[in-house]
N, C-alpha and C. Protein backbone atom coordinates (compact mmCIF):
# COMPACT_ATOMS: atom_id res chain seq x y z
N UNK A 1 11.10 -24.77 -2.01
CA UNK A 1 11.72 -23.47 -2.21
C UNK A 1 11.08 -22.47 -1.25
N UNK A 2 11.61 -21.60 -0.72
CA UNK A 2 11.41 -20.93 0.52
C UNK A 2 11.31 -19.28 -0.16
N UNK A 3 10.01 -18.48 0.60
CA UNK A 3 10.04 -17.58 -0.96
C UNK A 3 10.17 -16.16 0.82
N UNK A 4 10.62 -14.99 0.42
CA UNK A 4 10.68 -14.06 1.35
C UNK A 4 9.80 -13.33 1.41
N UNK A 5 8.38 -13.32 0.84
CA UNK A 5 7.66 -12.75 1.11
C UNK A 5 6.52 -13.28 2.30
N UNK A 6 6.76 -14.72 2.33
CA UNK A 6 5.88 -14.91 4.03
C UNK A 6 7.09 -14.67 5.20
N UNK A 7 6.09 -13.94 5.85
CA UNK A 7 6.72 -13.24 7.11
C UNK A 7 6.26 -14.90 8.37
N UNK A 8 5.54 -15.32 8.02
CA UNK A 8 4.66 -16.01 8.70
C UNK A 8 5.38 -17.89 7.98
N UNK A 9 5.29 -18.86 8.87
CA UNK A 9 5.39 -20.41 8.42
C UNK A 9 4.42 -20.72 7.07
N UNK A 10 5.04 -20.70 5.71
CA UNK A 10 3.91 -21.07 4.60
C UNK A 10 3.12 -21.96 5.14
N UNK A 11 3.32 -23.47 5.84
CA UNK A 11 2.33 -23.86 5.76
C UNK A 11 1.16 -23.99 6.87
N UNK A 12 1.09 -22.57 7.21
CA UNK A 12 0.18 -22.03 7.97
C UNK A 12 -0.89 -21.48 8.04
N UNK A 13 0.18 -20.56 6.61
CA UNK A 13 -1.61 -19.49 5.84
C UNK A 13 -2.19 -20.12 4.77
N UNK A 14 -3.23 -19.75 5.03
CA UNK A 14 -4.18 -20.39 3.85
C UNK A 14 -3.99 -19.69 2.82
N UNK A 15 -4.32 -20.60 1.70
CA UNK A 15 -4.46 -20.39 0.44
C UNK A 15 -4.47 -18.89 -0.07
N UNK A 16 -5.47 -18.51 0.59
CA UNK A 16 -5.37 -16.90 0.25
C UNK A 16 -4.85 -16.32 0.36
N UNK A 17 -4.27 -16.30 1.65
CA UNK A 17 -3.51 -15.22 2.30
C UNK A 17 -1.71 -15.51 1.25
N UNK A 18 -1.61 -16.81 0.70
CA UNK A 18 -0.53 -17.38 -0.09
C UNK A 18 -0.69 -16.39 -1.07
N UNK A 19 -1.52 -16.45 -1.77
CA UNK A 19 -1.96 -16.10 -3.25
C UNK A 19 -1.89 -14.47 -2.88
N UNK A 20 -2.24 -13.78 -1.71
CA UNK A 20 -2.38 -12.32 -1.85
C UNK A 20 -1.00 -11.96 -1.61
N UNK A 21 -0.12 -12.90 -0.58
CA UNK A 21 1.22 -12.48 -0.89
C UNK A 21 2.06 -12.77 -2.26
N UNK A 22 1.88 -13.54 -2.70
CA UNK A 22 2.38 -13.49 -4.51
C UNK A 22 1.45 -12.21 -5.12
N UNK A 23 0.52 -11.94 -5.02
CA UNK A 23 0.00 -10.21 -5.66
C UNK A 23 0.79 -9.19 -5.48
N UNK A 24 1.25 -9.27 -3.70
CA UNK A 24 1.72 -7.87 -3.62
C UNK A 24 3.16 -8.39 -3.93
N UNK A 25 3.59 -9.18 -3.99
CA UNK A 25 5.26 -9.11 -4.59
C UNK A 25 5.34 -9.13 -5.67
N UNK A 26 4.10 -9.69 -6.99
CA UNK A 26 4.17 -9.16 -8.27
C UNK A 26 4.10 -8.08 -8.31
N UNK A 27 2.96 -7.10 -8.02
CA UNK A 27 3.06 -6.22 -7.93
C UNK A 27 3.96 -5.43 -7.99
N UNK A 28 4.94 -5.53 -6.81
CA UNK A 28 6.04 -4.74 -6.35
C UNK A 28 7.33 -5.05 -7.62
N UNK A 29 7.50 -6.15 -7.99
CA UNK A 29 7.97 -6.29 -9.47
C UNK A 29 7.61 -6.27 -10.36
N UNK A 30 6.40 -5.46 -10.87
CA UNK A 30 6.07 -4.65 -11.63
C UNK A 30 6.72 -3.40 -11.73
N UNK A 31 6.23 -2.83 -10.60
CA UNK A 31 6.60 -1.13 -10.31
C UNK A 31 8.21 -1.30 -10.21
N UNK A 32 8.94 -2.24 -9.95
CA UNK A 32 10.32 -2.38 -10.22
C UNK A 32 10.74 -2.28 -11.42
N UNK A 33 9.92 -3.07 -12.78
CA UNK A 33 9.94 -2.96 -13.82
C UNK A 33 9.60 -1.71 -14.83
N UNK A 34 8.69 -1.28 -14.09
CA UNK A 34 8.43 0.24 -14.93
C UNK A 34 9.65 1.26 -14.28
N UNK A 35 10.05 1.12 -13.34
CA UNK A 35 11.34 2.48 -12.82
C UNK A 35 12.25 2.07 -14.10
N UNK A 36 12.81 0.80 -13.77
CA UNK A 36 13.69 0.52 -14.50
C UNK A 36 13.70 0.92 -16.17
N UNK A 37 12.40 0.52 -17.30
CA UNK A 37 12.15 1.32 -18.14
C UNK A 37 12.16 2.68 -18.08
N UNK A 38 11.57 3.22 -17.03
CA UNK A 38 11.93 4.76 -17.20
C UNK A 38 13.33 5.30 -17.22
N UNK A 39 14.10 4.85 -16.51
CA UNK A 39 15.29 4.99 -16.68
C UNK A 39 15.95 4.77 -17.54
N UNK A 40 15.97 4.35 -18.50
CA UNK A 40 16.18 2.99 -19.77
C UNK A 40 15.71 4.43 -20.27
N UNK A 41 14.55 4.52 -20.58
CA UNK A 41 14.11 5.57 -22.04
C UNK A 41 14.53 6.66 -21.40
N UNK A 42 15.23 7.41 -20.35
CA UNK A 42 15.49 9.03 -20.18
C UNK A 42 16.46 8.63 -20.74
N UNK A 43 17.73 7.74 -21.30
CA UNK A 43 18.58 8.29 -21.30
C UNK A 43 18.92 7.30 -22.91
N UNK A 44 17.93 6.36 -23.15
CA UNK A 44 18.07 6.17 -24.72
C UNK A 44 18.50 7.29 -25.68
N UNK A 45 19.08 7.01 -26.43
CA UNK A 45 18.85 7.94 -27.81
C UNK A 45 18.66 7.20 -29.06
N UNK A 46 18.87 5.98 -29.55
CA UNK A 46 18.55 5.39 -30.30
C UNK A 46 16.81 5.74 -30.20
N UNK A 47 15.70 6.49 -31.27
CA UNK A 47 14.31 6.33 -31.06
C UNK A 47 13.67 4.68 -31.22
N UNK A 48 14.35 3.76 -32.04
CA UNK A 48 13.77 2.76 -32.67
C UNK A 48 13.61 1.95 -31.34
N UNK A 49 14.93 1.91 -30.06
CA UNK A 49 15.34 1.04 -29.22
C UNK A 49 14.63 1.67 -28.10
N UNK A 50 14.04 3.08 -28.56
CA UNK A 50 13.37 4.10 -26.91
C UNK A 50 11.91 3.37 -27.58
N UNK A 51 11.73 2.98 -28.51
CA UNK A 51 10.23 2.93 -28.76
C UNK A 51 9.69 1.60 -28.50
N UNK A 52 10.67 0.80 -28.16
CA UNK A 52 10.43 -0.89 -27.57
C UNK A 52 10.41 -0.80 -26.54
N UNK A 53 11.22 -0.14 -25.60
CA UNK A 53 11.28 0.21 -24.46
C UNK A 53 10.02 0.76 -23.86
N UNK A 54 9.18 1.65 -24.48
CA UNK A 54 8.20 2.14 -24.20
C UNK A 54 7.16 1.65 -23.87
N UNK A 55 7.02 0.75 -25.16
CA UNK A 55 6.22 -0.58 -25.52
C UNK A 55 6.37 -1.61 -24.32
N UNK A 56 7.27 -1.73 -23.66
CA UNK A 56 7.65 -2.19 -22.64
C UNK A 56 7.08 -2.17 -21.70
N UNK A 57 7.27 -0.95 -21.09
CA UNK A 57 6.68 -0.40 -20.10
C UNK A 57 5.59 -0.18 -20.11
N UNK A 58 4.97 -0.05 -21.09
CA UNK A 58 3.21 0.04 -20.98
C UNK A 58 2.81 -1.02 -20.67
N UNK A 59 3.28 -1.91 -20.95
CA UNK A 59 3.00 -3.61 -20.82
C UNK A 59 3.07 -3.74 -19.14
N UNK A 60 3.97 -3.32 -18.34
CA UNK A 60 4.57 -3.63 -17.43
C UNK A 60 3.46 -2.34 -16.54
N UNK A 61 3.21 -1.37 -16.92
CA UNK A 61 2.08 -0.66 -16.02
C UNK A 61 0.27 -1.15 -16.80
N UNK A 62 0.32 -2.22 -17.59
CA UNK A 62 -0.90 -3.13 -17.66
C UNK A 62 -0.67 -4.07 -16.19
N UNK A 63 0.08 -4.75 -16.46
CA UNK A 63 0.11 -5.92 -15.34
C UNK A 63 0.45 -5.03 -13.87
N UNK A 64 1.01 -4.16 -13.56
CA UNK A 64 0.54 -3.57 -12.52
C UNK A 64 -0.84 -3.08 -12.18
N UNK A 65 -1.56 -2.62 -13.06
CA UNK A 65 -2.81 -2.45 -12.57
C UNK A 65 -3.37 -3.36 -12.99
N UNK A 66 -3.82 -4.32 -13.69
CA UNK A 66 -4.24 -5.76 -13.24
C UNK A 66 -3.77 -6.93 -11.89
N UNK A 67 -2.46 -6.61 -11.47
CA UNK A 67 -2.32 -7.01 -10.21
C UNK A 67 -3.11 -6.40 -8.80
N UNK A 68 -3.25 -4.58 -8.88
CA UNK A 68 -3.99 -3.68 -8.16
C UNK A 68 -5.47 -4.29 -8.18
N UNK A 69 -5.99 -4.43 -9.26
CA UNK A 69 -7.18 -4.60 -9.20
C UNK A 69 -7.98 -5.84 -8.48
N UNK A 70 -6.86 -6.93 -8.90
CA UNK A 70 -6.89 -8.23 -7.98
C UNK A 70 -7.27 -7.98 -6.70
N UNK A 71 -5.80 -7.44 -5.92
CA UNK A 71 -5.86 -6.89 -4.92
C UNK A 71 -6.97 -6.45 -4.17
N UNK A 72 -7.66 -5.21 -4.68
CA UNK A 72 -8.70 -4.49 -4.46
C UNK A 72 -9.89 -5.27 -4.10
N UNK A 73 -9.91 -6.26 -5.41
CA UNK A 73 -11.41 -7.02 -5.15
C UNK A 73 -11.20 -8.25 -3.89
N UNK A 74 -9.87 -8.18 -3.58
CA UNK A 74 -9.80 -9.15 -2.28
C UNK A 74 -10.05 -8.15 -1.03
N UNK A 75 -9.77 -7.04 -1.25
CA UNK A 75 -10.05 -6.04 -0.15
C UNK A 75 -10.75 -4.99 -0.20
N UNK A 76 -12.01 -4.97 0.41
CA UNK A 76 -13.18 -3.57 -0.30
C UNK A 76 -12.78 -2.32 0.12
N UNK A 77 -12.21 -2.75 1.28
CA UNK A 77 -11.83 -1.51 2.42
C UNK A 77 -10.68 -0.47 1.45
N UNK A 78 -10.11 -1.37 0.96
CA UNK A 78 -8.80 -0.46 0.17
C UNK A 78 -9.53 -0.18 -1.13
N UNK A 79 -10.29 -0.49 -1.92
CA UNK A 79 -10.79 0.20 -2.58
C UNK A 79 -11.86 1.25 -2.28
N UNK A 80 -12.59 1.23 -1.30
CA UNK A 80 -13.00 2.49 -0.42
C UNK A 80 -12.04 3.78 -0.53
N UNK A 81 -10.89 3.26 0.33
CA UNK A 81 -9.92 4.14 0.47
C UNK A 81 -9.41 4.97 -0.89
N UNK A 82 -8.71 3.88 -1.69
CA UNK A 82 -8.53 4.57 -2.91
C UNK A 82 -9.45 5.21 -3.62
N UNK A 83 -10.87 4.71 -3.63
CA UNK A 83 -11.43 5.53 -4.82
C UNK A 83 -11.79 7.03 -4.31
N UNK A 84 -11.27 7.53 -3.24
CA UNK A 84 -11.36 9.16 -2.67
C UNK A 84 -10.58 9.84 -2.66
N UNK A 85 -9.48 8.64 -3.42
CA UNK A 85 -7.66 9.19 -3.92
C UNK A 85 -7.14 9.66 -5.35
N UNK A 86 -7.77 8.08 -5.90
CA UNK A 86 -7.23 8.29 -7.25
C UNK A 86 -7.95 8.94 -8.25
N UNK A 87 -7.55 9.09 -9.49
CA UNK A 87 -8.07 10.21 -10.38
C UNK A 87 -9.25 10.85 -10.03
N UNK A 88 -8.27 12.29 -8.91
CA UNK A 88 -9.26 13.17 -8.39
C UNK A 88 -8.08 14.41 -8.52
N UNK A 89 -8.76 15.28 -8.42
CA UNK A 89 -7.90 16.49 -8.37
C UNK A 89 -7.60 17.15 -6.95
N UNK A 90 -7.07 18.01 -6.77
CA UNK A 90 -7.19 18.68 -5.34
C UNK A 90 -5.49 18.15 -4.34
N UNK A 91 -5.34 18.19 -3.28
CA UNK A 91 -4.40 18.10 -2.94
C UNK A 91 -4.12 16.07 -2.25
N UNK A 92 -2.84 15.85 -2.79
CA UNK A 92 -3.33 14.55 -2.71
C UNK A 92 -3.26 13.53 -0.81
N UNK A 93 -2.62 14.60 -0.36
CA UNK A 93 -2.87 14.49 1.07
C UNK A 93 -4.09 14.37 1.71
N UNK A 94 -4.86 15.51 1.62
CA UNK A 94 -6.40 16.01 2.22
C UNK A 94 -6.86 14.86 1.72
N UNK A 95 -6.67 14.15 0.35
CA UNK A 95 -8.04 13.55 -0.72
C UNK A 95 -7.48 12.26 0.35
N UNK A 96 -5.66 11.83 0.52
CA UNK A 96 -5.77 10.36 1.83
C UNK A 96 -6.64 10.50 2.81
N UNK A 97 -6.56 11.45 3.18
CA UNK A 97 -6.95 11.51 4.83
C UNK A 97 -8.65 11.27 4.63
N UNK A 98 -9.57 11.85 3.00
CA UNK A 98 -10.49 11.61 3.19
C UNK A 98 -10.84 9.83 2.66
N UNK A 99 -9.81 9.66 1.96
CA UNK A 99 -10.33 8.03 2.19
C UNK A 99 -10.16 7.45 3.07
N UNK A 100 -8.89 7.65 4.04
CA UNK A 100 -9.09 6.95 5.45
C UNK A 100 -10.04 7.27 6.39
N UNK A 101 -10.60 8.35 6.32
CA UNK A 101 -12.00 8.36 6.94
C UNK A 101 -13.10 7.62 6.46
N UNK A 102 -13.16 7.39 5.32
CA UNK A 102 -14.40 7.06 4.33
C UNK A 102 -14.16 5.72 4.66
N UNK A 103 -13.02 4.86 4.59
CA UNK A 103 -12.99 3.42 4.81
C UNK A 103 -13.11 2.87 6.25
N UNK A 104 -12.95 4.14 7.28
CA UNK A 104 -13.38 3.38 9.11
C UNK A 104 -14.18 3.30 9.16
């Protein structure tokens, strides 16, 4: 089965580089999965059927950031980067530009 996330001949890249492309395409169907709940609960009105839904989606932004975190520990550099990003205050531009400095 032939999957579209190698850009590259599968049996070329190693193992890892296999496994980090299945991260970032879970990943990315994760965050597919939480839009989609959000959308789903703006426009529920049943509460009983908005409250599974919810339940849902929390589930679905667990396994996104358990996929992130994977990620991260395969790459230090991007967690460099991010941790000068995320839960910080201030403008969230300036705070990129200072993790892309912080990670060269």
């Amino acid at each position: 089965m032939a999957f579209d996330q190698y850009h590259e001949p599968a049996n070329e890249l190693s193992d890892e580089t296999r496994t980090f492309a299945r991260m970032i395409v879970s990943m990315g169907e994760e965050a597919e999965a939480i839009n989609w709940y959000e959308q789903r609960i703006s426009v529920e009105k049943n509460p009983q059927a908005k409250a599974i839904m919810q339940n849902a989606q929390h589930e679905e932004f667990k396994h996104f950031g358990m996929d992130l975190e994977f990620l991260l520990r395969q790459k230090p550099v991007w967690r460099k980067t991010l941790q000068a990003i995320l839960f910080k205050e201030g403008d969230i531009v300036e705070l990129g530009e200072k993790g892309e400095e912080a990670s060269e």
